[in-house]
PDB file of N, CA and C in Angstrom:
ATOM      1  N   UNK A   1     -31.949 -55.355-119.568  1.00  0.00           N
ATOM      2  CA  UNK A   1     -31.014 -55.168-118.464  1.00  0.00           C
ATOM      3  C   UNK A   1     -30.226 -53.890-118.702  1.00  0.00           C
ATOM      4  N   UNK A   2     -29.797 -53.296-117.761  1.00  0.00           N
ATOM      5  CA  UNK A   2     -28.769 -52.063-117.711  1.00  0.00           C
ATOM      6  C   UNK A   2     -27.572 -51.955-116.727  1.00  0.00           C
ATOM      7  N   UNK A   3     -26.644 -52.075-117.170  1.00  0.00           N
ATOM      8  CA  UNK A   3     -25.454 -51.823-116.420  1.00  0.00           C
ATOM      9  C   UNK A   3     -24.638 -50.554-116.376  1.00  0.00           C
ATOM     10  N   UNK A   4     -24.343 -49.982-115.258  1.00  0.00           N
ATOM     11  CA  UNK A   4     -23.799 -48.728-115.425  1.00  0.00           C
ATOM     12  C   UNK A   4     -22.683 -48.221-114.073  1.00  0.00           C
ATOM     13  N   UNK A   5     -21.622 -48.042-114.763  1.00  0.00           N
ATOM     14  CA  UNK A   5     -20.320 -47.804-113.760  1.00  0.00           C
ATOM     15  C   UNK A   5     -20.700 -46.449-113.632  1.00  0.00           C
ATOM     16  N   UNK A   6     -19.965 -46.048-112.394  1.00  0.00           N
ATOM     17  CA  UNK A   6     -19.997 -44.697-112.051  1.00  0.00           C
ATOM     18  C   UNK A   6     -18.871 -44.957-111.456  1.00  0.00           C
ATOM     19  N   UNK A   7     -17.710 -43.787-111.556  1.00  0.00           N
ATOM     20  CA  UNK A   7     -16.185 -43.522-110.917  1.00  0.00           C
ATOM     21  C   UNK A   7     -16.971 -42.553-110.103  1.00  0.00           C
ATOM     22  N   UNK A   8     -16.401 -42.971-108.834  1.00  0.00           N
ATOM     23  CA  UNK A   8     -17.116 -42.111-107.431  1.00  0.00           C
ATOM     24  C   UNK A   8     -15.281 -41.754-106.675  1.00  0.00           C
ATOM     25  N   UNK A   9     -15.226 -40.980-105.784  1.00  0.00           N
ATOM     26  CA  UNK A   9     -14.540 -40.333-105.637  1.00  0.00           C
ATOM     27  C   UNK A   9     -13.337 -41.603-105.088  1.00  0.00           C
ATOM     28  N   UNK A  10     -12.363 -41.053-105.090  1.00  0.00           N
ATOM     29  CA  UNK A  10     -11.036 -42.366-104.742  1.00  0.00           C
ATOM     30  C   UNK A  10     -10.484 -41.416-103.312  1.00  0.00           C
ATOM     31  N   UNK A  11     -11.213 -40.652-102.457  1.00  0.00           N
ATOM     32  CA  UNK A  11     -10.394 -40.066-101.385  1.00  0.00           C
ATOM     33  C   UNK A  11     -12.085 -40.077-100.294  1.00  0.00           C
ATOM     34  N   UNK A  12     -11.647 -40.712 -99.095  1.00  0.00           N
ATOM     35  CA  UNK A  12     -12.324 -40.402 -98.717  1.00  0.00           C
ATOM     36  C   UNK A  12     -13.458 -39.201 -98.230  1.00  0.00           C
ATOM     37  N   UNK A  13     -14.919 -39.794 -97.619  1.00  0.00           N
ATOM     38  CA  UNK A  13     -16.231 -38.535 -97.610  1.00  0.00           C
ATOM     39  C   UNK A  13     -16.132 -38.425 -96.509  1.00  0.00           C
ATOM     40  N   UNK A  14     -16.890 -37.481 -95.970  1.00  0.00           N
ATOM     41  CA  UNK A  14     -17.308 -37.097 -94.363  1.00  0.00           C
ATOM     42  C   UNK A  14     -18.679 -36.955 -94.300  1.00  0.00           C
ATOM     43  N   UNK A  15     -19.304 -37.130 -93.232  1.00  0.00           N
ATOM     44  CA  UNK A  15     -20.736 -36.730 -93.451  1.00  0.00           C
ATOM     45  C   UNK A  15     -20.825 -36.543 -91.747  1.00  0.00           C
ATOM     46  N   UNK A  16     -21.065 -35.206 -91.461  1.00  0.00           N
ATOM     47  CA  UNK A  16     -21.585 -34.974 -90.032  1.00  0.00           C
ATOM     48  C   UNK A  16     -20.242 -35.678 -89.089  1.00  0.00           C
ATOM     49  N   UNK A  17     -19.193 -35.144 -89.686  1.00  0.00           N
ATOM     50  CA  UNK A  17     -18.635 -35.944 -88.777  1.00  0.00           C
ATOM     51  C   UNK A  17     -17.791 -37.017 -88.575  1.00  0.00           C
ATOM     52  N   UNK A  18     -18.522 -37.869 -89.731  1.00  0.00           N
ATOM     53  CA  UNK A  18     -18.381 -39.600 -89.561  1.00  0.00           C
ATOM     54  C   UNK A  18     -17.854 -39.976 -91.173  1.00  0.00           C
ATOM     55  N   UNK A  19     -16.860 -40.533 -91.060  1.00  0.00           N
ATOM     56  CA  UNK A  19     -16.177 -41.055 -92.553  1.00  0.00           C
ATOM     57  C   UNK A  19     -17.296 -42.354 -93.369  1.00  0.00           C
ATOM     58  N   UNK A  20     -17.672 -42.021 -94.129  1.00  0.00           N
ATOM     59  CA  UNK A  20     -18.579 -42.914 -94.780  1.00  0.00           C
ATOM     60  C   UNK A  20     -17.763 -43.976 -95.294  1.00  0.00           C
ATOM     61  N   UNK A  21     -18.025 -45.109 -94.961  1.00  0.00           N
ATOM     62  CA  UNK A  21     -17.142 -46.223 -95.187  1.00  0.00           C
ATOM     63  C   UNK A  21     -17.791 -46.765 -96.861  1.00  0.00           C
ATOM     64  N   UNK A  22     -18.674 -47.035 -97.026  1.00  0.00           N
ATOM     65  CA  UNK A  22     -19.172 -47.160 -98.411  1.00  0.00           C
ATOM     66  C   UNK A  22     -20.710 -46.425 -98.993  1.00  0.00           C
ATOM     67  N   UNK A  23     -20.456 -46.166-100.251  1.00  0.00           N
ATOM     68  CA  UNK A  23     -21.361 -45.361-100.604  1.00  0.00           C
ATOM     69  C   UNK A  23     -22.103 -46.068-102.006  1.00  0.00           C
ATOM     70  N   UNK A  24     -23.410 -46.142-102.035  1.00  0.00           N
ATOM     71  CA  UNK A  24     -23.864 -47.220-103.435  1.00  0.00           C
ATOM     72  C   UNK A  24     -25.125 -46.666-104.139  1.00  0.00           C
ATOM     73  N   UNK A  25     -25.333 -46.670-105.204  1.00  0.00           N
ATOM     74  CA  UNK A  25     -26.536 -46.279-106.282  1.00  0.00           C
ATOM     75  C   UNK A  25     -27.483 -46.981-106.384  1.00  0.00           C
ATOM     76  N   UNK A  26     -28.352 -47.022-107.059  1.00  0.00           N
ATOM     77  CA  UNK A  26     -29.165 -47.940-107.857  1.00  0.00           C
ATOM     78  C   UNK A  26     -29.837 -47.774-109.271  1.00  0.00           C
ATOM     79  N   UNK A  27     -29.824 -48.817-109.917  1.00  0.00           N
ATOM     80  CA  UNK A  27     -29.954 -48.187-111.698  1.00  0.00           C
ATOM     81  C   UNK A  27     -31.308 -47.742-111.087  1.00  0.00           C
ATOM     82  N   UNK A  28     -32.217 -47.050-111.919  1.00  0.00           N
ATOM     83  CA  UNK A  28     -33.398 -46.742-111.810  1.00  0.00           C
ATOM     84  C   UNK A  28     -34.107 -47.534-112.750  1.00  0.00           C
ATOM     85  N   UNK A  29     -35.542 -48.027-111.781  1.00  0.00           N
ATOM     86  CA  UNK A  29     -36.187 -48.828-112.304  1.00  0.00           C
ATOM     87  C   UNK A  29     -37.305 -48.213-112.935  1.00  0.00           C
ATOM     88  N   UNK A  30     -37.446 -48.868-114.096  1.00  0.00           N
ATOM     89  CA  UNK A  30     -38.985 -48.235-114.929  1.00  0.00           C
ATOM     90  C   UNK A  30     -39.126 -48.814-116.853  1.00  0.00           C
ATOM     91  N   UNK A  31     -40.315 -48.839-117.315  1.00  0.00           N
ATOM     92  CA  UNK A  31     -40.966 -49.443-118.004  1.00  0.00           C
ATOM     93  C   UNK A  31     -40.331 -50.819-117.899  1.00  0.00           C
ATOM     94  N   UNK A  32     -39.744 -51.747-118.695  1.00  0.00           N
ATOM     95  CA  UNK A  32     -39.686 -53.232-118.440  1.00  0.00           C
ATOM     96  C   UNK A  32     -38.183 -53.378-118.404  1.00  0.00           C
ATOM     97  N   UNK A  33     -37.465 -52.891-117.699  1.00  0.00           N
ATOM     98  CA  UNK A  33     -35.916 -53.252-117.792  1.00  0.00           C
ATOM     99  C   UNK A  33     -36.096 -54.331-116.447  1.00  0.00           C
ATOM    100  N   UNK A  34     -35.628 -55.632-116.642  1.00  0.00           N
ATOM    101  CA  UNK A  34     -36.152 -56.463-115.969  1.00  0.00           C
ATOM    102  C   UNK A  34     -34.279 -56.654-114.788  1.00  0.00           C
ATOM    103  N   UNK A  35     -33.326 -56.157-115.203  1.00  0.00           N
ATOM    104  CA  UNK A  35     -32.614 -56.127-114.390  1.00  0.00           C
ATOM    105  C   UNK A  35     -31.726 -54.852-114.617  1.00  0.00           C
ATOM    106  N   UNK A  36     -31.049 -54.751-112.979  1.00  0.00           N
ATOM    107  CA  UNK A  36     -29.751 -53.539-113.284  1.00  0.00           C
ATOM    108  C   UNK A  36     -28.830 -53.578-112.232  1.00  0.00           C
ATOM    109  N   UNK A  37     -27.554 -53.331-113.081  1.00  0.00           N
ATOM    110  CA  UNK A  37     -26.448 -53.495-112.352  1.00  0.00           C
ATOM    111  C   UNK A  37     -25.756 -52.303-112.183  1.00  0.00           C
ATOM    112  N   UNK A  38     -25.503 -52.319-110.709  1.00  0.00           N
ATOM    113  CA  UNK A  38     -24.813 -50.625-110.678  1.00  0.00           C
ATOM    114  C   UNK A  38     -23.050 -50.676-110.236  1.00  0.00           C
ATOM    115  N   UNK A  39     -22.323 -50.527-110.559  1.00  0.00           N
ATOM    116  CA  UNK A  39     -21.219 -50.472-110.395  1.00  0.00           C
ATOM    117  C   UNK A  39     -20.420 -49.353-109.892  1.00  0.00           C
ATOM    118  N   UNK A  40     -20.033 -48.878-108.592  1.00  0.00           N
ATOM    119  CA  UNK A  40     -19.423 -47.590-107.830  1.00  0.00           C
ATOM    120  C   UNK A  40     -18.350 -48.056-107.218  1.00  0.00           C
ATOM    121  N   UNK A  41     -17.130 -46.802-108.029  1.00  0.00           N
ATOM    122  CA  UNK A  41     -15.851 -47.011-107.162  1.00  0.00           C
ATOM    123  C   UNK A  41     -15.771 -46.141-106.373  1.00  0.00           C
ATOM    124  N   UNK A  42     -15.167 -46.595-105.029  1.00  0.00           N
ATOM    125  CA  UNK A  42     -14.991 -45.287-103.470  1.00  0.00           C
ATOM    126  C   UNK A  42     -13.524 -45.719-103.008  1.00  0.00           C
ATOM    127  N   UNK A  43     -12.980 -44.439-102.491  1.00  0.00           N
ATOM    128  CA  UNK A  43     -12.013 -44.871-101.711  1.00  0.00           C
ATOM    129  C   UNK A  43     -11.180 -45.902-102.161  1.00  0.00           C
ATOM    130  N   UNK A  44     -10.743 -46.706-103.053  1.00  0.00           N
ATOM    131  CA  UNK A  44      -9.738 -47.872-103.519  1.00  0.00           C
ATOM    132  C   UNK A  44     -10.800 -48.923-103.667  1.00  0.00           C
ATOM    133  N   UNK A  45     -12.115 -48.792-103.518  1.00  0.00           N
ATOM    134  CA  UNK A  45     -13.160 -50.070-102.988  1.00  0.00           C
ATOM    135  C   UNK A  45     -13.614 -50.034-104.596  1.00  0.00           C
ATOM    136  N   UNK A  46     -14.539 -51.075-104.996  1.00  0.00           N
ATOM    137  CA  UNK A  46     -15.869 -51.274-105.510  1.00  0.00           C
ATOM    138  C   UNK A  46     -17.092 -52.112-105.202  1.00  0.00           C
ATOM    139  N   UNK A  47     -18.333 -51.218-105.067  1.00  0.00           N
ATOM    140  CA  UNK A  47     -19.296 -51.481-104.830  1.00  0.00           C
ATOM    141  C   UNK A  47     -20.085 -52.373-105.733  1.00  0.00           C
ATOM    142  N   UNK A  48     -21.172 -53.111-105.708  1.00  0.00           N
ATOM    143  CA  UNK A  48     -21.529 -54.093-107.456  1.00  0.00           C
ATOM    144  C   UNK A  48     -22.703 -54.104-106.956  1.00  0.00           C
ATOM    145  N   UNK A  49     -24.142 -53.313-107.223  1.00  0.00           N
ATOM    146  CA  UNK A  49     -25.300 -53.792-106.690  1.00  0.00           C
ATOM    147  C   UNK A  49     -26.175 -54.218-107.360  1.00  0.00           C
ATOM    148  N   UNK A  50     -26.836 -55.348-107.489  1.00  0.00           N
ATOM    149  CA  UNK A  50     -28.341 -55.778-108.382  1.00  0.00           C
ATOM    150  C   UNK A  50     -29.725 -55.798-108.048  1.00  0.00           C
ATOM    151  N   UNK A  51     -29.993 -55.135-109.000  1.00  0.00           N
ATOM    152  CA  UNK A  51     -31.732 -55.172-108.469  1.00  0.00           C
ATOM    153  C   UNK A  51     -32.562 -55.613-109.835  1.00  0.00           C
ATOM    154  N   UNK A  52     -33.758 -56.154-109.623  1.00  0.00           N
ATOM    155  CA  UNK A  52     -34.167 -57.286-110.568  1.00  0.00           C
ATOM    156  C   UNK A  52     -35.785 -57.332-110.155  1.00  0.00           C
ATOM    157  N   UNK A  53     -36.489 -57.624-111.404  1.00  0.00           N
ATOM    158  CA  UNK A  53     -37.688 -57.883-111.591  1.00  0.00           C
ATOM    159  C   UNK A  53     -37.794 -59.448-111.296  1.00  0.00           C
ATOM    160  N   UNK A  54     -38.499 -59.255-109.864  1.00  0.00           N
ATOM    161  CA  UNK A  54     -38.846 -61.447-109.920  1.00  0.00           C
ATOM    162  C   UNK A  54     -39.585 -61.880-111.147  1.00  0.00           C
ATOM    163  N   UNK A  55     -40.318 -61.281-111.642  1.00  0.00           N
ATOM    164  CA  UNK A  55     -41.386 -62.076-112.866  1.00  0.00           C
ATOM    165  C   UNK A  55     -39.888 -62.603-113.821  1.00  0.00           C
ATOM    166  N   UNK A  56     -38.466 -61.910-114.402  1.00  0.00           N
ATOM    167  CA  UNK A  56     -37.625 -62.200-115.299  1.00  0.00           C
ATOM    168  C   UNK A  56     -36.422 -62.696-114.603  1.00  0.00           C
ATOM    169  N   UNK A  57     -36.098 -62.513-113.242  1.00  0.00           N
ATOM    170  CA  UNK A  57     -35.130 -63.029-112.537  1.00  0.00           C
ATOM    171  C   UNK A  57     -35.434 -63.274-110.891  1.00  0.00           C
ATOM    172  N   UNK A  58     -36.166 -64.407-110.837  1.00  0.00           N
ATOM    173  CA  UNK A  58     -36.902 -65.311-109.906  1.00  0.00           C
ATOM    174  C   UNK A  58     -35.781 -65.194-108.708  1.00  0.00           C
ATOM    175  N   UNK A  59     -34.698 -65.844-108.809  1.00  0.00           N
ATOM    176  CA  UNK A  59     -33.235 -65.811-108.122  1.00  0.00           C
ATOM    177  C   UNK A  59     -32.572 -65.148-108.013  1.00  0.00           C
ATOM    178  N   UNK A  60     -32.204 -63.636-107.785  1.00  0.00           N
ATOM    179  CA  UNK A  60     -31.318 -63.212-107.867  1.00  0.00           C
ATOM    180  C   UNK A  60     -29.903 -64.016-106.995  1.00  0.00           C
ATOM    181  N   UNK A  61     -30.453 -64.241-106.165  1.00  0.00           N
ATOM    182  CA  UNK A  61     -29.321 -65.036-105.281  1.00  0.00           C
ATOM    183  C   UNK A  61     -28.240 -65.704-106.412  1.00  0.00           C
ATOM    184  N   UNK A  62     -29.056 -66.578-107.022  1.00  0.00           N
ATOM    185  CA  UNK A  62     -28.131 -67.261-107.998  1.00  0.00           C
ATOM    186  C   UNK A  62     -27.481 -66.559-108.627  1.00  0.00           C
ATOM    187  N   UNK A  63     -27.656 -65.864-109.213  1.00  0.00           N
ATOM    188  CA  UNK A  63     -26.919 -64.403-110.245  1.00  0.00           C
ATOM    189  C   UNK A  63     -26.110 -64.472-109.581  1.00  0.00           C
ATOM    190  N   UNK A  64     -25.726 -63.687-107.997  1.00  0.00           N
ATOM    191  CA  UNK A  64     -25.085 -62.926-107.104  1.00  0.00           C
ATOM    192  C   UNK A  64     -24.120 -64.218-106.998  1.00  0.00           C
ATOM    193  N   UNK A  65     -24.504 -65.279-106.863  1.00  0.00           N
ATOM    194  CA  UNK A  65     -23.676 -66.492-106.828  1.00  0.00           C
ATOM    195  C   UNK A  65     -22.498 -66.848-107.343  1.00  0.00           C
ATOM    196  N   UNK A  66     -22.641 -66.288-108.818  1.00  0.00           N
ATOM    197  CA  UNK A  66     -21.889 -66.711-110.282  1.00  0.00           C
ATOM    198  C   UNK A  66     -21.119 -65.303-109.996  1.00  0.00           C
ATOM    199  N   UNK A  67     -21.138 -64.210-109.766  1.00  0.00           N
ATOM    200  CA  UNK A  67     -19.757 -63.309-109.536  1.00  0.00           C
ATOM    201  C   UNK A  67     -18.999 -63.404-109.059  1.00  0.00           C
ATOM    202  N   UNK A  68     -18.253 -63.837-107.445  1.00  0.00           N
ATOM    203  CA  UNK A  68     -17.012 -64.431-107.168  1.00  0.00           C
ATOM    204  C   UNK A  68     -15.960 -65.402-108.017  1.00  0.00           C
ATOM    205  N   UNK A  69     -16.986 -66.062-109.018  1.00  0.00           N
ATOM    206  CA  UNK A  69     -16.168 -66.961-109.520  1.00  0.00           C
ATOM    207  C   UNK A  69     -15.752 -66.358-110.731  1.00  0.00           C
ATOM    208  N   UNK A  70     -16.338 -65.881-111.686  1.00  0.00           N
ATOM    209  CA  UNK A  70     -16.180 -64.835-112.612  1.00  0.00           C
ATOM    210  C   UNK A  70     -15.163 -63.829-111.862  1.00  0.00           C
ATOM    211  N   UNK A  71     -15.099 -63.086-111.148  1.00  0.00           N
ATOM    212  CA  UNK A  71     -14.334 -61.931-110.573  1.00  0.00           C
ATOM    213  C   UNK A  71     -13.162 -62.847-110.229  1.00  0.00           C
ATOM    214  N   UNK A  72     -13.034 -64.018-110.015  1.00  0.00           N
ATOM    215  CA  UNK A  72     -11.646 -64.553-110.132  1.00  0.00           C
ATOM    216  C   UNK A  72     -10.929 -65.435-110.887  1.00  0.00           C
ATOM    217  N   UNK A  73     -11.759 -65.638-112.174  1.00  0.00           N
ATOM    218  CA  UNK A  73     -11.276 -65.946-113.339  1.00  0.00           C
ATOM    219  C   UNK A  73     -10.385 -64.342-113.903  1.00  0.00           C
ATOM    220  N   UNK A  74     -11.511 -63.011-113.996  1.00  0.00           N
ATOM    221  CA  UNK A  74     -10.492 -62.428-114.812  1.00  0.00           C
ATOM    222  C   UNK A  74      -9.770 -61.872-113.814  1.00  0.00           C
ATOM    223  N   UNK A  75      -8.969 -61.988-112.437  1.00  0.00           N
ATOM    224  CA  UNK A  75      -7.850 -61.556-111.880  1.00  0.00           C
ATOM    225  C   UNK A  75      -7.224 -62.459-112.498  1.00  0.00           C
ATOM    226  N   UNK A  76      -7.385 -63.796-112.730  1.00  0.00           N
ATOM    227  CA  UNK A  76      -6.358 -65.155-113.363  1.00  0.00           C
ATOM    228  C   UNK A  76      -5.595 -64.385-114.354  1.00  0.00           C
ATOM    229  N   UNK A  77      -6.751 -64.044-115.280  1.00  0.00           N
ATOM    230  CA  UNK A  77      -6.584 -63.382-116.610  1.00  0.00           C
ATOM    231  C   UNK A  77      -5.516 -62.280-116.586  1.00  0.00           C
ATOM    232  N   UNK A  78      -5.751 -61.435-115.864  1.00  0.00           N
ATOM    233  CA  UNK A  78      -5.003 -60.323-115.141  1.00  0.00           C
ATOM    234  C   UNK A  78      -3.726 -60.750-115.321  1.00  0.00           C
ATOM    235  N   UNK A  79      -3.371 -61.497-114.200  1.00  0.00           N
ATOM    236  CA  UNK A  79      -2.460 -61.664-113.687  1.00  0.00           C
ATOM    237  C   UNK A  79      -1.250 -61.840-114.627  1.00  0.00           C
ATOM    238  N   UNK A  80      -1.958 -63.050-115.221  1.00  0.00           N
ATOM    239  CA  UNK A  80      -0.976 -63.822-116.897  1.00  0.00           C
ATOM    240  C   UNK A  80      -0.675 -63.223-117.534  1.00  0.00           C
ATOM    241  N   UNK A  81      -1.309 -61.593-117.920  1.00  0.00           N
ATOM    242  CA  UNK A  81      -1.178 -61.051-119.139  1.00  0.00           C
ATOM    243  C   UNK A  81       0.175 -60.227-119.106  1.00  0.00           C
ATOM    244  N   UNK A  82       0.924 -60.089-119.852  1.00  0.00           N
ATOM    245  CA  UNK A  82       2.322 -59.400-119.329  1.00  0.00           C
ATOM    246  C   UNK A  82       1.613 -57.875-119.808  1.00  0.00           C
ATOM    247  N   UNK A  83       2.711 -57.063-118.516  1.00  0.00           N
ATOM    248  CA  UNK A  83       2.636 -55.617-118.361  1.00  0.00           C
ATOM    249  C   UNK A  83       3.437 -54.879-119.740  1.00  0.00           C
ATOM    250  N   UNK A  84       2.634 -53.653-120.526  1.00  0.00           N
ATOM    251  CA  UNK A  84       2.894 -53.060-121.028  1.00  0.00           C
ATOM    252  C   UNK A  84       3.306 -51.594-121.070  1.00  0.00           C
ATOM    253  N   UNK A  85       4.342 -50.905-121.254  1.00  0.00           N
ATOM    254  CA  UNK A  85       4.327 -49.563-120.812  1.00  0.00           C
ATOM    255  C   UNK A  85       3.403 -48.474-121.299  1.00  0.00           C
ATOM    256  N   UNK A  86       2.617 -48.820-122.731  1.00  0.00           N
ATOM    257  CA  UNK A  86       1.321 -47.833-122.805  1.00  0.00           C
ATOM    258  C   UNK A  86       0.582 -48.640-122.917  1.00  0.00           C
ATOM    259  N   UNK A  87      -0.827 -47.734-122.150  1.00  0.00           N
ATOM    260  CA  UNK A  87      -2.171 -48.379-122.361  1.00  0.00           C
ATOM    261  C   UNK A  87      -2.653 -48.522-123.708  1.00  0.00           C
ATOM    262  N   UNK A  88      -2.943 -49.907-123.908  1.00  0.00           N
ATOM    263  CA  UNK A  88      -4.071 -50.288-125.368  1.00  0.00           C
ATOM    264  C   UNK A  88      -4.721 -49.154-125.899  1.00  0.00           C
ATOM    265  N   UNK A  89      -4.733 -48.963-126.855  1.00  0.00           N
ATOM    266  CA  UNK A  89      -5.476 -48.436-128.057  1.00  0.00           C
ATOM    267  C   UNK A  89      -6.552 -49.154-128.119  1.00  0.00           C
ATOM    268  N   UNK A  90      -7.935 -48.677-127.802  1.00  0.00           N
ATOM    269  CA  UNK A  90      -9.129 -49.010-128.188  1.00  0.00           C
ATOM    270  C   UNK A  90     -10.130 -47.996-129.199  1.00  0.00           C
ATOM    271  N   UNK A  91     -11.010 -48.658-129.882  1.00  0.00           N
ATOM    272  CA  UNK A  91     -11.722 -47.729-130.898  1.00  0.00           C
ATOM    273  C   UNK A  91     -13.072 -47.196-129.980  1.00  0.00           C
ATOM    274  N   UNK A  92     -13.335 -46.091-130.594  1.00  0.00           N
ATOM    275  CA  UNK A  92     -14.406 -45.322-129.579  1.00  0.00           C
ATOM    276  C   UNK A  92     -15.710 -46.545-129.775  1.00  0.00           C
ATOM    277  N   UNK A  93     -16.379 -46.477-128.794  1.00  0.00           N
ATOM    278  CA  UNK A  93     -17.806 -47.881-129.007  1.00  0.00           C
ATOM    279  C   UNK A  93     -18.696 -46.959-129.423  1.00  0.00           C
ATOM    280  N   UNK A  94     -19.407 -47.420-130.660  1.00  0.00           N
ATOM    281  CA  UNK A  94     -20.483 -46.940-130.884  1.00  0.00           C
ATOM    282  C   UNK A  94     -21.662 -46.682-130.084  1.00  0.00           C
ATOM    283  N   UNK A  95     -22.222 -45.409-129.916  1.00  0.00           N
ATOM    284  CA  UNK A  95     -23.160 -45.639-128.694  1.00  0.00           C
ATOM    285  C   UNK A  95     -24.799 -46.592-128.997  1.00  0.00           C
ATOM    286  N   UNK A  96     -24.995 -47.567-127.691  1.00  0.00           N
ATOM    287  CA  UNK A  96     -26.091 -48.293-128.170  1.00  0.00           C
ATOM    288  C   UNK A  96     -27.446 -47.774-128.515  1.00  0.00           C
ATOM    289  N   UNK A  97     -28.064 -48.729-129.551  1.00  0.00           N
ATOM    290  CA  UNK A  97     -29.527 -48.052-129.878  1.00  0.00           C
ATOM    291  C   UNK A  97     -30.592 -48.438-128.678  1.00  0.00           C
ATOM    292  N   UNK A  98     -30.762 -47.097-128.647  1.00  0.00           N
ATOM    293  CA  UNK A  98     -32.347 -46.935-127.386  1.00  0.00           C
ATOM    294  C   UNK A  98     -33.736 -47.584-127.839  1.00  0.00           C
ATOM    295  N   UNK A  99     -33.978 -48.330-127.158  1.00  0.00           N
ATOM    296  CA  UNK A  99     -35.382 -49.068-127.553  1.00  0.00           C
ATOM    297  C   UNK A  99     -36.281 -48.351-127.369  1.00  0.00           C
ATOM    298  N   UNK A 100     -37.640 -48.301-127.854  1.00  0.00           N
ATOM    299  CA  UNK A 100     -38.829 -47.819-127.777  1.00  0.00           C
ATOM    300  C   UNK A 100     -39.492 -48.063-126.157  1.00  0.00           C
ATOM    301  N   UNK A 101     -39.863 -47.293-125.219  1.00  0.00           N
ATOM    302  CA  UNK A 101     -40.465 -47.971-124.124  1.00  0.00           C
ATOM    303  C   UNK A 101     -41.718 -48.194-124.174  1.00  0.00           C
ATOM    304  N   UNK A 102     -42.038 -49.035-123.546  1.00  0.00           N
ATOM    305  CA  UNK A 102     -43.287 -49.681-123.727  1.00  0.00           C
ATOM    306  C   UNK A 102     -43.880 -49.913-122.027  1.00  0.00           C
ATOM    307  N   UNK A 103     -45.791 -50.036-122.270  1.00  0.00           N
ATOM    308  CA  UNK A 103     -46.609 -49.525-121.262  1.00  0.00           C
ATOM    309  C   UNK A 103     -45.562 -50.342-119.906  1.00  0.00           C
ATOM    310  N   UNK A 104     -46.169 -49.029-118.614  1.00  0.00           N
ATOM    311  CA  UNK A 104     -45.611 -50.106-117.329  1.00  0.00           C
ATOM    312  C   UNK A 104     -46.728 -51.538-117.265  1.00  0.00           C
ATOM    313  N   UNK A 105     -45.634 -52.145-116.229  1.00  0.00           N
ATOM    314  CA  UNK A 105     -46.301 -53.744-116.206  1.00  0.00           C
ATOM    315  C   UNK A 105     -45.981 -53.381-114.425  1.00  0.00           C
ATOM    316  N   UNK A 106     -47.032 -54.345-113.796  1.00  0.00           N
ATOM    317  CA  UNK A 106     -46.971 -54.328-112.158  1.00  0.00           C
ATOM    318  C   UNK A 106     -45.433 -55.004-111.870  1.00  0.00           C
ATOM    319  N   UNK A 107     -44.773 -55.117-110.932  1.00  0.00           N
ATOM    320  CA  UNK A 107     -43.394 -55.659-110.911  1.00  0.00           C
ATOM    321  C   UNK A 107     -42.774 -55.804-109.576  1.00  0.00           C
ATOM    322  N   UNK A 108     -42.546 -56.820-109.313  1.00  0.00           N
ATOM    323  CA  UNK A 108     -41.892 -56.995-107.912  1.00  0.00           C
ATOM    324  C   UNK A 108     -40.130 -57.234-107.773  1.00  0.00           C
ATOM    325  N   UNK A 109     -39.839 -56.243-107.526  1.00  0.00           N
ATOM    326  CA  UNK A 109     -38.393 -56.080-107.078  1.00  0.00           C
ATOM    327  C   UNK A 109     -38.184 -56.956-106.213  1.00  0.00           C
ATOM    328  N   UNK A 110     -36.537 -57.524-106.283  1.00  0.00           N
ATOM    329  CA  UNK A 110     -36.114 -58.210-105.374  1.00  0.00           C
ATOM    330  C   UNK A 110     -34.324 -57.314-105.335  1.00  0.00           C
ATOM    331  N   UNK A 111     -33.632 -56.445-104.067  1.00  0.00           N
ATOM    332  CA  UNK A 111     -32.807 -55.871-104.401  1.00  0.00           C
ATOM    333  C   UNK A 111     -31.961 -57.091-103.311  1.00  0.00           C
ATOM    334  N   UNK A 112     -30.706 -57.078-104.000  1.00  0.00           N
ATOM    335  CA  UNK A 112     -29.568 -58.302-103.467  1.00  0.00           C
ATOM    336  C   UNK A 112     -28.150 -57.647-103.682  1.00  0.00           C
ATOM    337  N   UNK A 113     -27.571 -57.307-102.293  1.00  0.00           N
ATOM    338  CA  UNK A 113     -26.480 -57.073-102.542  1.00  0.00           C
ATOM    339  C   UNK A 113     -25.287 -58.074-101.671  1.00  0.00           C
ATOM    340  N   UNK A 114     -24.134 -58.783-102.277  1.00  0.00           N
ATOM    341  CA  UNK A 114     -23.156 -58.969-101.499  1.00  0.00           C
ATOM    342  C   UNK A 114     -21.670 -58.322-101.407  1.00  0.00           C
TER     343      UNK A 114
END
């Protein structure tokens, strides 16, 4: 699986004219990454899109299911935590190890967004 945020612009776009109300990615699919999650912020918004290999994730629906409830557990979380005047100190993350890719396999996408 691959997940990947992208900070997209916080002021609105124009295109021909017309204010683009939302704008969205997609991880790129290839050798066996059997899912990917793309994450884009616009305008004050965020976008959350999944796309998925049926042979490793039959349902995406279900996946897509289990985020509302998750996304409002950690506002709970949020909420409780008392405000601090500086932001946390975190340690830099080690960057992850890249796997070897291996031959393509035939693969049927299923893309699901809510």
């Amino acid at each position: 699986a691959v997940m990947t945020n992208v900070p997209g612009p916080q002021t609105p776009l124009w295109l021909a004219g017309a204010r683009l109300r939302r704008i969205m990615f997609w991880v790129p699919q290839s050798g066996d990454i059997g899912m990917g999650v793309s994450i884009l912020s616009y305008d004050g918004g965020v976008q959350l899109g999944l796309i998925t290999d049926h042979a490793r994730v039959p349902d995406p629906d279900e996946l897509v299911g289990r985020f509302q409830p998750e996304f409002e557990k950690l506002l709970y979380q949020v909420l409780l935590e008392p405000w601090s005047e500086a932001p946390a100190q975190q340690p830099p993350a080690s960057p992850p190890r890249r796997r070897q890719a291996k031959s393509r396999k035939s693969r049927k996408s299923v893309i699901s967004t809510h």
